[in-house]
Protein backbone atom coordinates (compact mmCIF):
# COMPACT_ATOMS: atom_id res chain seq x y z
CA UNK A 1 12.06 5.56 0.38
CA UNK A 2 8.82 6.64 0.95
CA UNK A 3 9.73 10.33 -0.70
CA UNK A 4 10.95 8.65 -3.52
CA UNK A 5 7.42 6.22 -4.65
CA UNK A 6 5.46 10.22 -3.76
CA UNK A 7 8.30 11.92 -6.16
CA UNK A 8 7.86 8.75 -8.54
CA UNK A 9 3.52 8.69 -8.81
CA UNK A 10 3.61 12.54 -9.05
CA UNK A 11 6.15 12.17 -12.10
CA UNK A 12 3.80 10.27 -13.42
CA UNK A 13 0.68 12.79 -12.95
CA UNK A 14 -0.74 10.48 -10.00
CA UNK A 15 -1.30 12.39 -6.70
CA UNK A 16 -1.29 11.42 -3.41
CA UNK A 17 -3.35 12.28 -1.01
CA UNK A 18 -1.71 11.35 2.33
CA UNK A 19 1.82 9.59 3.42
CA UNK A 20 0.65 7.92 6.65
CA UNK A 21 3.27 6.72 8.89
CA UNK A 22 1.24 4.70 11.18
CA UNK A 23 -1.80 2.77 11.22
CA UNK A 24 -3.14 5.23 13.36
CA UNK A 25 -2.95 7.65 10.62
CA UNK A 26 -3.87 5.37 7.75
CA UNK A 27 -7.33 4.64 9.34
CA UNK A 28 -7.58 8.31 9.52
CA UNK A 29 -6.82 8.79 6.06
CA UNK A 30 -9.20 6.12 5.04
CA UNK A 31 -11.96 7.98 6.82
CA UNK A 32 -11.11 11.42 5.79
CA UNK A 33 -11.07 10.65 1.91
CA UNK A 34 -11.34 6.89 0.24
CA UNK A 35 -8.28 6.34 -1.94
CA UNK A 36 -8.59 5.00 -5.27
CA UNK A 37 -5.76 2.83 -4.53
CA UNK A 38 -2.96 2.28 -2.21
CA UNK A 39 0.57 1.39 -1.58
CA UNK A 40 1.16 -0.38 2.04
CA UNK A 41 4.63 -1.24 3.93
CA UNK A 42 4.27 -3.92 5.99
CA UNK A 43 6.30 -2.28 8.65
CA UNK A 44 5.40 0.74 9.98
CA UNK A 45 7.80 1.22 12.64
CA UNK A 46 6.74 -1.53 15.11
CA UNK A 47 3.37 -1.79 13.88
CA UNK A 48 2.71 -4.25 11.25
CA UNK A 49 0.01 -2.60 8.57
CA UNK A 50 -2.61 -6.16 8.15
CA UNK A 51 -5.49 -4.25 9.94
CA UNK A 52 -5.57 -1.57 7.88
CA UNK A 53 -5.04 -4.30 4.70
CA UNK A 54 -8.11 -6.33 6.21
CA UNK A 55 -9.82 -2.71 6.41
CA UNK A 56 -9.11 -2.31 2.48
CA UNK A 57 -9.90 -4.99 1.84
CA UNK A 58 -13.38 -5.33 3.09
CA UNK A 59 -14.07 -1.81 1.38
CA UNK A 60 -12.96 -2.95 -1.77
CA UNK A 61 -9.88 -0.85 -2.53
CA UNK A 62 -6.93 -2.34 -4.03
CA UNK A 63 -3.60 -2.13 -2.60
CA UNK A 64 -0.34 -3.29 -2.86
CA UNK A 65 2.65 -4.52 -0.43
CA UNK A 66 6.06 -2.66 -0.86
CA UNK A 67 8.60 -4.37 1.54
CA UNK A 68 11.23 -6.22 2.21
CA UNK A 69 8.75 -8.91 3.74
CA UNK A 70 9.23 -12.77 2.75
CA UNK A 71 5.85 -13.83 0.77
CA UNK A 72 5.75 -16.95 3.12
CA UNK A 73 5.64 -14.38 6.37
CA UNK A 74 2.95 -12.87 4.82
CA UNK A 75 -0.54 -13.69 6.39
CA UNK A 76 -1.80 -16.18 3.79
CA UNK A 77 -5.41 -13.81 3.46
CA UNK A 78 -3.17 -11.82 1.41
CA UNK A 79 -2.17 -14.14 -0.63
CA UNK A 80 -3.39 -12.58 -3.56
CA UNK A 81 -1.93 -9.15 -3.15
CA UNK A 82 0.67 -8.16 -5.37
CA UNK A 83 3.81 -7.71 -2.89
CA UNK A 84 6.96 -5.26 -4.67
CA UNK A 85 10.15 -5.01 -3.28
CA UNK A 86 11.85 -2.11 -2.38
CA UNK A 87 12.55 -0.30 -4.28
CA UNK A 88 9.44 -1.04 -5.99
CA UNK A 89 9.15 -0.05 -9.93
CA UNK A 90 6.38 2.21 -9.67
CA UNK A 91 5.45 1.58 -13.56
CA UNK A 92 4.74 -2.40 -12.82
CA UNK A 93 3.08 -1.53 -8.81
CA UNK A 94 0.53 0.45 -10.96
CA UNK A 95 -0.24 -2.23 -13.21
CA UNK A 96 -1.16 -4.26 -10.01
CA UNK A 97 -3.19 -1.12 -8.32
CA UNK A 98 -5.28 -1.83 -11.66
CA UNK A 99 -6.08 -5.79 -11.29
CA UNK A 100 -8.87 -6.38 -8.65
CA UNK A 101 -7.57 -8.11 -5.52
């Protein structure tokens, strides 16, 4: 799935700059090089991804949910971020990566 959203923002001349697997590696990412925008799964393996949300959150960069995950499961301090679910439609996620949190 997560090779398909890369393949989809590149077809659209967006570029990513990391696929992070875990939160330990999204923090990383974070600090390496600030995103412009990203694209979260709740899941990430057994880890659930709300740190690293609270994380973007505080630093201003917008982000989205992709999952499978019920809105009402969702921690309610997310309430307004847009959540897509898989498969997401890249074309409408982007509109949301636009719209300030």
């Amino acid at each position: 799935m997560a090779t398909d959203i890369i393949d989809e923002i590149e077809d659209h001349n967006g570029v990513v700059q990391q696929h992070a697997t875990t939160l330990e590696q999204g923090f990383a990412a974070i600090e390496e090089q600030l995103p412009d925008a990203c694209i979260l799964d709740i899941r990430l393996g057994k880890e659930m991804v709300y740190p690293l949300a609270d994380r973007l959150l505080e630093m201003g960069i917008p982000f989205i949910f992709a999952s499978s995950e019920a809105r009402e499961n969702i921690p309610h301090r997310f309430a307004s971020v847009p959540l897509h679910a898989k498969p997401i439609e890249m074309i409408k996620a982007a509109l949301d990566l636009t719209s300030p949190v």
